[in-house]
N, C-alpha and C. Protein backbone atom coordinates (compact mmCIF):
# COMPACT_ATOMS: atom_id res chain seq x y z
N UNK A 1 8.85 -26.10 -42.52
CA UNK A 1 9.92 -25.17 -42.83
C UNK A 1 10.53 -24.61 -41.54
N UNK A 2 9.59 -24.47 -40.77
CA UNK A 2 10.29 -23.64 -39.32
C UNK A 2 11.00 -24.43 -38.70
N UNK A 3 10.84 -26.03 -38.85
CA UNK A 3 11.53 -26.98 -38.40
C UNK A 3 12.58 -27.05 -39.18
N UNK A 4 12.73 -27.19 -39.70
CA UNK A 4 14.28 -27.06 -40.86
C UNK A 4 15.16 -26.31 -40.06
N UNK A 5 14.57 -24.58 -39.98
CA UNK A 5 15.05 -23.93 -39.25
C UNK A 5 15.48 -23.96 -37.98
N UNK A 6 14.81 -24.38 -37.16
CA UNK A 6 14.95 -24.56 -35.65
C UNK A 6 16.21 -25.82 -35.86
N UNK A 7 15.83 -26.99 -36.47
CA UNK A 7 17.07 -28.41 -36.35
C UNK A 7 18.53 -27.31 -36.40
N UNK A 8 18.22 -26.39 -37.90
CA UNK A 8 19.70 -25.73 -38.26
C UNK A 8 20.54 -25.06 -37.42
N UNK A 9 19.46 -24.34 -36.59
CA UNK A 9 20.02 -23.36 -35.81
C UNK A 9 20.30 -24.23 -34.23
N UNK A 10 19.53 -25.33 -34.37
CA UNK A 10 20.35 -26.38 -32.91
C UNK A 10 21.58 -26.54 -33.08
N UNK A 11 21.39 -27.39 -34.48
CA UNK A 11 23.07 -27.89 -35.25
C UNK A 11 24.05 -26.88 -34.72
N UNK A 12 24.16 -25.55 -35.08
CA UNK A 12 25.30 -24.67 -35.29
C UNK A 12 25.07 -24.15 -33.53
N UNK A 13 23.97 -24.20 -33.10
CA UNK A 13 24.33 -23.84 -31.45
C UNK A 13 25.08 -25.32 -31.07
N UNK A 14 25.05 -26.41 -30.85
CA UNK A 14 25.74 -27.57 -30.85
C UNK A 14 27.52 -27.49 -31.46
N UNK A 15 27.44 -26.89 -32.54
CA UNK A 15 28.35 -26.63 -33.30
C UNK A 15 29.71 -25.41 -32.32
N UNK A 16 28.90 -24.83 -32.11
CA UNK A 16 29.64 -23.45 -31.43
C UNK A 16 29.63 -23.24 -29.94
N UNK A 17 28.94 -24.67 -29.00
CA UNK A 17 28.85 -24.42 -27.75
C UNK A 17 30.48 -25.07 -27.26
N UNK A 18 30.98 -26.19 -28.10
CA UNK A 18 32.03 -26.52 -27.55
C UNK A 18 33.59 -26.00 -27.26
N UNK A 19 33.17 -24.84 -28.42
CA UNK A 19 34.65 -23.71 -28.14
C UNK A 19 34.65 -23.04 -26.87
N UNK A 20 33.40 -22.99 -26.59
CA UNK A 20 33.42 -22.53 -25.06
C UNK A 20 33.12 -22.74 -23.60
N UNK A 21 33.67 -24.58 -24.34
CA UNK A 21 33.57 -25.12 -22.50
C UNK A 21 34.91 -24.41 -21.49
N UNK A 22 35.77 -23.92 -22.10
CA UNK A 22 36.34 -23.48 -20.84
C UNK A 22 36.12 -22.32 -20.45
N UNK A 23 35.25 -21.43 -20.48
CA UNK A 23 34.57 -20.40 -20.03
C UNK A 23 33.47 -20.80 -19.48
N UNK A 24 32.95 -22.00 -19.78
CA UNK A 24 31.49 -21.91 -18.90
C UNK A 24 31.90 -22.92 -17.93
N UNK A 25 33.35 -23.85 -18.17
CA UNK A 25 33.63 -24.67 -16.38
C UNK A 25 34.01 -24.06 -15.73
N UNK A 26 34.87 -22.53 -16.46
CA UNK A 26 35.95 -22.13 -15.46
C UNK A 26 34.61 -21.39 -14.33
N UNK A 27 33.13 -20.83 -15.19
CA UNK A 27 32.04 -20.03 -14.11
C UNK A 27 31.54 -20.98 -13.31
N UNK A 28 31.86 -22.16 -13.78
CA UNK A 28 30.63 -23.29 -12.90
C UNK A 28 32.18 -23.47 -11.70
N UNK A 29 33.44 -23.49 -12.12
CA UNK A 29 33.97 -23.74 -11.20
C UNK A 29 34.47 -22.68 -10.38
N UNK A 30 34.10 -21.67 -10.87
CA UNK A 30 34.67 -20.42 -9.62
C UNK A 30 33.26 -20.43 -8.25
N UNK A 31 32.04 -20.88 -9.02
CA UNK A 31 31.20 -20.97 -7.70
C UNK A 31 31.15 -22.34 -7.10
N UNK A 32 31.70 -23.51 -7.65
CA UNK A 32 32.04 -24.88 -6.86
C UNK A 32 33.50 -24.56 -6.02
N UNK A 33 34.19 -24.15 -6.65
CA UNK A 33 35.57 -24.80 -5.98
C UNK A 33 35.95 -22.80 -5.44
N UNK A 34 35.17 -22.51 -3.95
CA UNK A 34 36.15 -21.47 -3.99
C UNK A 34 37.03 -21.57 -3.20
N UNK A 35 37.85 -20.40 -3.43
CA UNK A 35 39.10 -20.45 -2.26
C UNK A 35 38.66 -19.83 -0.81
N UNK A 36 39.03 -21.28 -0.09
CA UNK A 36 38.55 -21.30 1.51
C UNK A 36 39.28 -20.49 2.31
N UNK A 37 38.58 -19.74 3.35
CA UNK A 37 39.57 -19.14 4.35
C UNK A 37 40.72 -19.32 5.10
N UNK A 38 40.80 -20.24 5.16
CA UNK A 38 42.04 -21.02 5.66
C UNK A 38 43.14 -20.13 4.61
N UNK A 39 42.76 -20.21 3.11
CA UNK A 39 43.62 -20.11 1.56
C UNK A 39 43.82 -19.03 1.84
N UNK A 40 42.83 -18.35 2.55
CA UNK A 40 43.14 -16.83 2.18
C UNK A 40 43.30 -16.21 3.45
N UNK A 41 43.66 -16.86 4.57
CA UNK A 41 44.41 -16.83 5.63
C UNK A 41 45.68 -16.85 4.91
N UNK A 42 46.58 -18.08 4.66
CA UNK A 42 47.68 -18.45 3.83
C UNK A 42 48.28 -17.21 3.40
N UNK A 43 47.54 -16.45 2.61
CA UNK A 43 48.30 -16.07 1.24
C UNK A 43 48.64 -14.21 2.13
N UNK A 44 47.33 -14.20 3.10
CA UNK A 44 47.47 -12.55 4.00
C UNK A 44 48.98 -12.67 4.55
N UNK A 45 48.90 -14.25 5.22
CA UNK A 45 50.48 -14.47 6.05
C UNK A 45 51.72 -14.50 5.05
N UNK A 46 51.35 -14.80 4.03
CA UNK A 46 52.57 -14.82 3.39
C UNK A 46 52.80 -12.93 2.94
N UNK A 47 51.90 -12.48 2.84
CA UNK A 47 52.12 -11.18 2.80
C UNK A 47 52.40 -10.45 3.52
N UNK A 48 52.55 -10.73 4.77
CA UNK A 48 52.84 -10.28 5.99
C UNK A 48 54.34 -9.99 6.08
N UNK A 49 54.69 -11.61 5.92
CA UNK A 49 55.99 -12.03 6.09
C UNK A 49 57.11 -11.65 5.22
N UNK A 50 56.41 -11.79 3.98
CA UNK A 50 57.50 -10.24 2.93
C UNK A 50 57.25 -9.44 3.16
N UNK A 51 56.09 -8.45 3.84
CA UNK A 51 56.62 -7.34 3.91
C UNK A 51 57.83 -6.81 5.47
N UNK A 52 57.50 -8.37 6.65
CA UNK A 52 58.50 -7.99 7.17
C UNK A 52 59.96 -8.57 7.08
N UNK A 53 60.08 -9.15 6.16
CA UNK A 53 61.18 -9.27 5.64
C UNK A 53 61.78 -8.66 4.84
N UNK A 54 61.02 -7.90 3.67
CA UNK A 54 61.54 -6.75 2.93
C UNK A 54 62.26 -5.27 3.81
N UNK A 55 61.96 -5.79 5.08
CA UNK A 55 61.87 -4.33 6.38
C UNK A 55 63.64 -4.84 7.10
N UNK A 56 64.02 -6.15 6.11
CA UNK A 56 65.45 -6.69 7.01
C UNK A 56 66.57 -6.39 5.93
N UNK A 57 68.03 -6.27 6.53
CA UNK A 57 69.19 -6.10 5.83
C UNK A 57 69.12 -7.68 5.72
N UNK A 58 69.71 -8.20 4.49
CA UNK A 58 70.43 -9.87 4.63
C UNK A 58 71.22 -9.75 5.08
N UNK A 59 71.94 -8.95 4.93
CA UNK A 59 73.96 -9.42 5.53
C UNK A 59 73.65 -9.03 7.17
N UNK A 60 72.85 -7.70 7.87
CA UNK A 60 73.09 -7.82 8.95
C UNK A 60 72.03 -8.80 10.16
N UNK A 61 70.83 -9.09 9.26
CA UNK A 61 70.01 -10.01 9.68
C UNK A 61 69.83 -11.55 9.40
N UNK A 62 70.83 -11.96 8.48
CA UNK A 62 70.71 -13.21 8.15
C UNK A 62 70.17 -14.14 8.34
N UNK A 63 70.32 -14.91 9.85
CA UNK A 63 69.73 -15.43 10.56
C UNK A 63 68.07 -16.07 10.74
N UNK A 64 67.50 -14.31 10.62
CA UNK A 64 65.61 -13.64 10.73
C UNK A 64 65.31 -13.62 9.16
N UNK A 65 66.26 -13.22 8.19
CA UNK A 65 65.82 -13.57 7.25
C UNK A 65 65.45 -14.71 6.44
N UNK A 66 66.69 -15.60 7.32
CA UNK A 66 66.62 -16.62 6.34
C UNK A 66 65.16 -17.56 6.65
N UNK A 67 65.11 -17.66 7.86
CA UNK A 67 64.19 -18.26 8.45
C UNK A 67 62.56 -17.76 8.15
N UNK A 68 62.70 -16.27 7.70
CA UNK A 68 61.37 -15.87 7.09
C UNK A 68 60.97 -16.49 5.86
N UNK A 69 61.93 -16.55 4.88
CA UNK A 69 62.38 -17.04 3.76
C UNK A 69 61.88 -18.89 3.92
N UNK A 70 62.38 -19.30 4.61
CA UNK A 70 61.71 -20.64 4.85
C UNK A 70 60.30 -21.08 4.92
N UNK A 71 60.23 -20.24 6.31
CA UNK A 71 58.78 -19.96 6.31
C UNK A 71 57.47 -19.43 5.40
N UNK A 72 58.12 -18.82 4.46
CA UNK A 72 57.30 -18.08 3.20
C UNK A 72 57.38 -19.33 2.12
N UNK A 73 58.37 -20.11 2.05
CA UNK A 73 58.48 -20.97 0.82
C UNK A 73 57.37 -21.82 1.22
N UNK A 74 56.99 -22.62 2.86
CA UNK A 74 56.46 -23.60 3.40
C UNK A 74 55.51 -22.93 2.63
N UNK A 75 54.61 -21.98 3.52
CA UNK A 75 52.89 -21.37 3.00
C UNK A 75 52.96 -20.83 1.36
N UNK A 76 54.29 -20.75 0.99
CA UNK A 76 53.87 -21.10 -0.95
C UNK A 76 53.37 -22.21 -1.24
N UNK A 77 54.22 -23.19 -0.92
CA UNK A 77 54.09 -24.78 -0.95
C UNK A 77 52.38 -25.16 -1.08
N UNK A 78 52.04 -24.95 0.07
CA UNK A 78 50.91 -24.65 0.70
C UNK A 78 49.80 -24.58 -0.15
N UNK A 79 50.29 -23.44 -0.37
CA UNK A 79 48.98 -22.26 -1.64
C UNK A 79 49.12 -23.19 -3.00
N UNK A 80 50.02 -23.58 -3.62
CA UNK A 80 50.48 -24.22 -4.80
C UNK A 80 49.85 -25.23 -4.97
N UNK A 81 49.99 -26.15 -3.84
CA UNK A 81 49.11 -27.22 -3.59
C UNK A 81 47.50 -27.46 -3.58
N UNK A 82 46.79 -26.39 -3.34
CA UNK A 82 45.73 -25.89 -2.99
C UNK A 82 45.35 -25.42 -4.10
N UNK A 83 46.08 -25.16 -4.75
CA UNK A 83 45.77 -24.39 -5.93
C UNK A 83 45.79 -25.03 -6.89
N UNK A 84 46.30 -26.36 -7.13
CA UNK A 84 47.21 -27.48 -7.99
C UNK A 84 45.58 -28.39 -7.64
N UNK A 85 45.05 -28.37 -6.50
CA UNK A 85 43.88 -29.36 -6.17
C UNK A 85 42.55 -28.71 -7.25
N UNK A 86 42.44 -27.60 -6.96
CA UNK A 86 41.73 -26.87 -7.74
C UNK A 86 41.77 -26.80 -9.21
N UNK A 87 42.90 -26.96 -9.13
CA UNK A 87 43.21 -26.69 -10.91
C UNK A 87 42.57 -28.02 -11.44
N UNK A 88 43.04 -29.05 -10.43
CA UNK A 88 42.78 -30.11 -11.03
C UNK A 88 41.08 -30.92 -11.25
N UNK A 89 40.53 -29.78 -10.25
CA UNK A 89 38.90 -30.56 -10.40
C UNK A 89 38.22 -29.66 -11.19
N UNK A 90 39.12 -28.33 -11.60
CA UNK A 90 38.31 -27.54 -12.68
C UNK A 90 38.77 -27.98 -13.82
N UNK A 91 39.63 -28.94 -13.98
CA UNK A 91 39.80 -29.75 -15.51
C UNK A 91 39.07 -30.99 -15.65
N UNK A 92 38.77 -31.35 -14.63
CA UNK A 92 37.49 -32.55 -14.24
C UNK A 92 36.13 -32.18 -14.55
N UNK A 93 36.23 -31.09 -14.20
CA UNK A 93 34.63 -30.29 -14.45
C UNK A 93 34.80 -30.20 -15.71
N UNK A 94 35.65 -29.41 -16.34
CA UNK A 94 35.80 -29.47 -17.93
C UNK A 94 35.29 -30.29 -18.69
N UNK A 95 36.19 -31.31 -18.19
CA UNK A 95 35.74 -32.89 -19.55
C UNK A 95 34.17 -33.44 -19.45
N UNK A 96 34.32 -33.09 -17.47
CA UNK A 96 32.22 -33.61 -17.53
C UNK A 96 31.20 -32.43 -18.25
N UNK A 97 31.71 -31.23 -18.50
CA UNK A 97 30.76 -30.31 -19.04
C UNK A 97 30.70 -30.77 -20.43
N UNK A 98 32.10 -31.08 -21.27
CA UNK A 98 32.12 -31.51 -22.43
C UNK A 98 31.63 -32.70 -23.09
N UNK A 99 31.73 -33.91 -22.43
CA UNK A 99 30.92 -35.00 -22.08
C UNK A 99 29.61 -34.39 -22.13
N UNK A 100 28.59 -33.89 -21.12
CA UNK A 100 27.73 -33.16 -20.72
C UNK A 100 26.96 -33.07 -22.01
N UNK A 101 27.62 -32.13 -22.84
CA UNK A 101 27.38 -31.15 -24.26
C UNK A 101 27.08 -32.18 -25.24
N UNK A 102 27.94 -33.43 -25.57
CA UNK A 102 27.97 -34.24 -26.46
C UNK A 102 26.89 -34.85 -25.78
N UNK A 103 26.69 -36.00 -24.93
CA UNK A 103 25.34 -36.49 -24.51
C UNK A 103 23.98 -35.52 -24.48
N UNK A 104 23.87 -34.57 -24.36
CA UNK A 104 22.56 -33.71 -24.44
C UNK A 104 22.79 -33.88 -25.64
N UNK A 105 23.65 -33.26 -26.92
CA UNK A 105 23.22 -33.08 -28.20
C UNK A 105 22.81 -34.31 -29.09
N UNK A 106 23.45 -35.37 -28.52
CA UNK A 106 23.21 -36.60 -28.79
C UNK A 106 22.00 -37.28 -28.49
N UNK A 107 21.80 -36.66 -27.42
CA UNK A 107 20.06 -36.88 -27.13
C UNK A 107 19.12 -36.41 -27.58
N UNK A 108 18.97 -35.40 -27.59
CA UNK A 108 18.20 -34.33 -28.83
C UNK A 108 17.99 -34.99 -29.99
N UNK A 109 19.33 -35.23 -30.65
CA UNK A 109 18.86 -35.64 -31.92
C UNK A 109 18.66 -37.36 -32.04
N UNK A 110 18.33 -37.73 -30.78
CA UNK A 110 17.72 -39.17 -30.72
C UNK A 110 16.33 -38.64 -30.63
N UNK A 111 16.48 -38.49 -30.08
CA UNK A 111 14.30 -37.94 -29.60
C UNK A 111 13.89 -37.42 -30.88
N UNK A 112 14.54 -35.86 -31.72
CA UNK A 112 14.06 -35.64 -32.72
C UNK A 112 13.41 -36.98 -33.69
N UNK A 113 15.04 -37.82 -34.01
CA UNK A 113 14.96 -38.91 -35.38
C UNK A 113 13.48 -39.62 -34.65
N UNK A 114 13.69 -40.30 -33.66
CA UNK A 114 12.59 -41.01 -33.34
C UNK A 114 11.25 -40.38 -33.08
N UNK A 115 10.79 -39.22 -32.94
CA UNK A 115 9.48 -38.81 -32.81
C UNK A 115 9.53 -38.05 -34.50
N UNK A 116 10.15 -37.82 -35.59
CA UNK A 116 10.19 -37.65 -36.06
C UNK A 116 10.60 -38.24 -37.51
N UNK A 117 10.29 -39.58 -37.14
CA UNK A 117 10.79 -40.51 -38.27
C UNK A 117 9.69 -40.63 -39.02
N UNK A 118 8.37 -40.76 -39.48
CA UNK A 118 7.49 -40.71 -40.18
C UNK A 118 6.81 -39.39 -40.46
N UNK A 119 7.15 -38.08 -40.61
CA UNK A 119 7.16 -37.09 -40.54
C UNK A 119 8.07 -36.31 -41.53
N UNK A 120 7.87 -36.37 -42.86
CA UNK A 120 9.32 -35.16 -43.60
C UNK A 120 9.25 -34.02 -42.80
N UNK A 121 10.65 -33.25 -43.61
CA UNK A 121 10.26 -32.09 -42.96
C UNK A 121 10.22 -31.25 -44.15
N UNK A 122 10.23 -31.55 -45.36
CA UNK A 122 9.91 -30.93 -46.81
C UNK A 122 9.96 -31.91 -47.82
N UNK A 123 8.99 -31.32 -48.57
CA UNK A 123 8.55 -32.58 -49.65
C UNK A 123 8.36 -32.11 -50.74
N UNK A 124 8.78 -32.39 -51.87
CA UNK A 124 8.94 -31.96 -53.36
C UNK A 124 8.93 -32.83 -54.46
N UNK A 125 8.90 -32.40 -55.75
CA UNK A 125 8.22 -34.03 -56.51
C UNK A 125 9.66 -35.34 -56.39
N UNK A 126 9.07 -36.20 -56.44
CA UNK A 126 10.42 -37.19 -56.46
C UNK A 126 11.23 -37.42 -57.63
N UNK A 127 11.04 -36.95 -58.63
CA UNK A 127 12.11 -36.51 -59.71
C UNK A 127 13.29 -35.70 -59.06
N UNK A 128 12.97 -35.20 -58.68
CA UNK A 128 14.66 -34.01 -58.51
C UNK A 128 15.17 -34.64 -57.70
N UNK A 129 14.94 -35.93 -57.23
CA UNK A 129 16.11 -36.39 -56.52
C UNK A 129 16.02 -38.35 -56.52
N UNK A 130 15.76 -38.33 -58.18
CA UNK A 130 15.41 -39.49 -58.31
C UNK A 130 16.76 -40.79 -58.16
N UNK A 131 17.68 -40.54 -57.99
CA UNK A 131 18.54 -41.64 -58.08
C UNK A 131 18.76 -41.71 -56.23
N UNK A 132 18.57 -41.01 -55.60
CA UNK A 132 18.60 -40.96 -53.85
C UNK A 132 17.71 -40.65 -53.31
N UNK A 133 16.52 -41.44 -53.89
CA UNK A 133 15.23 -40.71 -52.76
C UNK A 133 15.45 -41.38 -51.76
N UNK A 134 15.64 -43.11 -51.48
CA UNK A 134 15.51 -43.36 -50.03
C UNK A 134 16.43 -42.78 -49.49
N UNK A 135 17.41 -42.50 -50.04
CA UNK A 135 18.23 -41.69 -48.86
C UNK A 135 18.32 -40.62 -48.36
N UNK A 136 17.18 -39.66 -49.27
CA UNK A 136 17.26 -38.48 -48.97
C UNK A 136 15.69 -38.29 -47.88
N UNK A 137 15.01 -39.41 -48.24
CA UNK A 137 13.70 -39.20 -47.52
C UNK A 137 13.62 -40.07 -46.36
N UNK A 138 15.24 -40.53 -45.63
CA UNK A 138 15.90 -41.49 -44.19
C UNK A 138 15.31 -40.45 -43.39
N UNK A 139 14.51 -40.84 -42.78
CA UNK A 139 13.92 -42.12 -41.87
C UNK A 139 12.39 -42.36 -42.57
N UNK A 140 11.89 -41.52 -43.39
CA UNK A 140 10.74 -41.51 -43.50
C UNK A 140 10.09 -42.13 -44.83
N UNK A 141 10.99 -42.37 -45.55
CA UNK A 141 10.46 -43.58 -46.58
C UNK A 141 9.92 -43.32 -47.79
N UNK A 142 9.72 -42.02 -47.32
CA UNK A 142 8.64 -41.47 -48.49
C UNK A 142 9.18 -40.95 -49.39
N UNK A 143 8.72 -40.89 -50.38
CA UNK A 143 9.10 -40.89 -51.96
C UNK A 143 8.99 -39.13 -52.09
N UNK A 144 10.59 -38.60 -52.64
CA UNK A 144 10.41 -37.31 -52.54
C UNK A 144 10.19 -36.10 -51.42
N UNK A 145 10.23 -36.84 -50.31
CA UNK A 145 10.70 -36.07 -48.72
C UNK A 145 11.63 -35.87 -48.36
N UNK A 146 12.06 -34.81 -47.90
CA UNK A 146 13.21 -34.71 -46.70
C UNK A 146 13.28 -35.31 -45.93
N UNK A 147 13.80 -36.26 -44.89
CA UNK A 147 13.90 -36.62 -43.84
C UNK A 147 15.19 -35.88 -42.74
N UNK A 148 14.39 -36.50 -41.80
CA UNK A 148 15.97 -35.55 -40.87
C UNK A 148 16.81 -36.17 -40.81
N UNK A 149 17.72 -37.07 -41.48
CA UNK A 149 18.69 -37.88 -41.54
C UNK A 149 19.64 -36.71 -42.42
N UNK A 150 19.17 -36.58 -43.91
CA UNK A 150 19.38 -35.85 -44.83
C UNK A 150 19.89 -34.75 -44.28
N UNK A 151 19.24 -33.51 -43.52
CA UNK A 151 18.74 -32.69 -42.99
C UNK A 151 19.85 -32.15 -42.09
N UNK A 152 20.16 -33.41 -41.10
CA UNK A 152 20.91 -33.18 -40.72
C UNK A 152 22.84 -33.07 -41.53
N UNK A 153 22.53 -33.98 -42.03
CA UNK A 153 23.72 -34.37 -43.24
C UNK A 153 24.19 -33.05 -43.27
N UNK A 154 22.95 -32.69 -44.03
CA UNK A 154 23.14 -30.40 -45.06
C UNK A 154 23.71 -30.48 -44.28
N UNK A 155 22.79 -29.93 -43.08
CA UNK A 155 23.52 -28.42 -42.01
C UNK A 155 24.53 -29.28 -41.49
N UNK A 156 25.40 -29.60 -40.94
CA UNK A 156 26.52 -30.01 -40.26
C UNK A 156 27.32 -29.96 -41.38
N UNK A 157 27.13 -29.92 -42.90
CA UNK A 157 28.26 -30.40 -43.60
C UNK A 157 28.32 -28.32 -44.04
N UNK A 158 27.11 -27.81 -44.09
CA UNK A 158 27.41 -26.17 -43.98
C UNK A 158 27.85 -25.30 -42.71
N UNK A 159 27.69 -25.70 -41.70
CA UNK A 159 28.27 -25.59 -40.67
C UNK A 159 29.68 -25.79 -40.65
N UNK A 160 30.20 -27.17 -41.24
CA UNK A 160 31.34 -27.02 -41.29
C UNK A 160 32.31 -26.22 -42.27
N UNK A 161 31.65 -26.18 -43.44
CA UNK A 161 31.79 -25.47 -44.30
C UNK A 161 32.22 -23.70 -43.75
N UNK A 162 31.37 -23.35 -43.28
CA UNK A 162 31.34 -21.93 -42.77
C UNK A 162 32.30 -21.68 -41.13
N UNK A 163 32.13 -22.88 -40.66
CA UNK A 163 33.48 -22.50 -39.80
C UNK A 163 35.08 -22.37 -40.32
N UNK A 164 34.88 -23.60 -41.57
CA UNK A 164 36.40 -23.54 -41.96
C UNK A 164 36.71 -22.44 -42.65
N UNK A 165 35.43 -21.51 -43.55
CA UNK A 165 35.52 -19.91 -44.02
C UNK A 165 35.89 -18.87 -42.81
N UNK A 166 35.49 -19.35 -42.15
CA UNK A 166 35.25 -18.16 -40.91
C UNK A 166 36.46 -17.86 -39.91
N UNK A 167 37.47 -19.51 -39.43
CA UNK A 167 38.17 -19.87 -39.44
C UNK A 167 38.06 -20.01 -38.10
N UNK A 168 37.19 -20.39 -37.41
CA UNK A 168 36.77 -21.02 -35.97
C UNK A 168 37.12 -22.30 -35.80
């Protein structure tokens, strides 16, 4: 019975870990990918440079402005780019965390079926489920068992059930 329990409550942690791969790449990627000093050199100078350009007339400085103005677009460029690199290996990290999630859960429930294939995990007379016992007693054969084939069937099909109530 506690096993019933424990498979169920894997299922629906399995179930509910994938809404939140982009909260757990964006933590894995704020301590992989940080922004280097150089970046944050960049972004001080660009702050520099508006504020001494905000300190100029256009019409009587034109010239100093415009050229600040240049110079500020370059080290945007810059930052954008840098930032565009980043973006792009924290959506890389994404798909491998998600990947990640599906192969572990997929593994789990290989190891379970197979160390657990001759093993019900509840057993009751074989009347009450006489027109589907082998299928209800997959992997384990036995007449009037649960198997975790079944088992799994339930919970994922109540799981889904209760997300589409819930509206997750």
């Amino acid at each position: 019975m506690y096993l019933m329990v424990f498979i169920f409550l894997l299922e629906v942690f399995f179930a509910l870990v994938p809404k939140y791969v982009g909260e757990i790449s964006a933590m894995i990627g704020k301590t992989l990918f940080k922004i280097t000093d150089n970046e944050m050199s960049v972004r001080s100078e660009i702050a520099d440079l508006k504020e001494e350009q905000s300190g100029l007339s256009v019409t009587d400085d034109f010239a100093k402005y415009a050229r600040l103005q240049r110079r500020i677009d370059k080290l945007l460029s810059q930052v954008k780019e840098k930032g565009g690199e980043r973006k792009s290996r924290v959506t890389y990290l994404r798909m491998v965390v998600t990947v990640a999630i599906y192969v572990v859960h997929a593994l789990i429930m290989l190891g379970l079926m197979v160390s657990l294939r001759s093993q019900p995990l509840l057993t009751f007379p074989p009347s009450w489920v006489s027109p589907l016992t082998k299928l209800v007693a997959f992997p384990t054969g036995i007449p009037g068992a649960l198997g975790l084939g079944c088992w799994l069937l339930v919970s994922n099909s109540v799981i889904y059930r209760g997300k589409m109530l819930a509206g997750i």
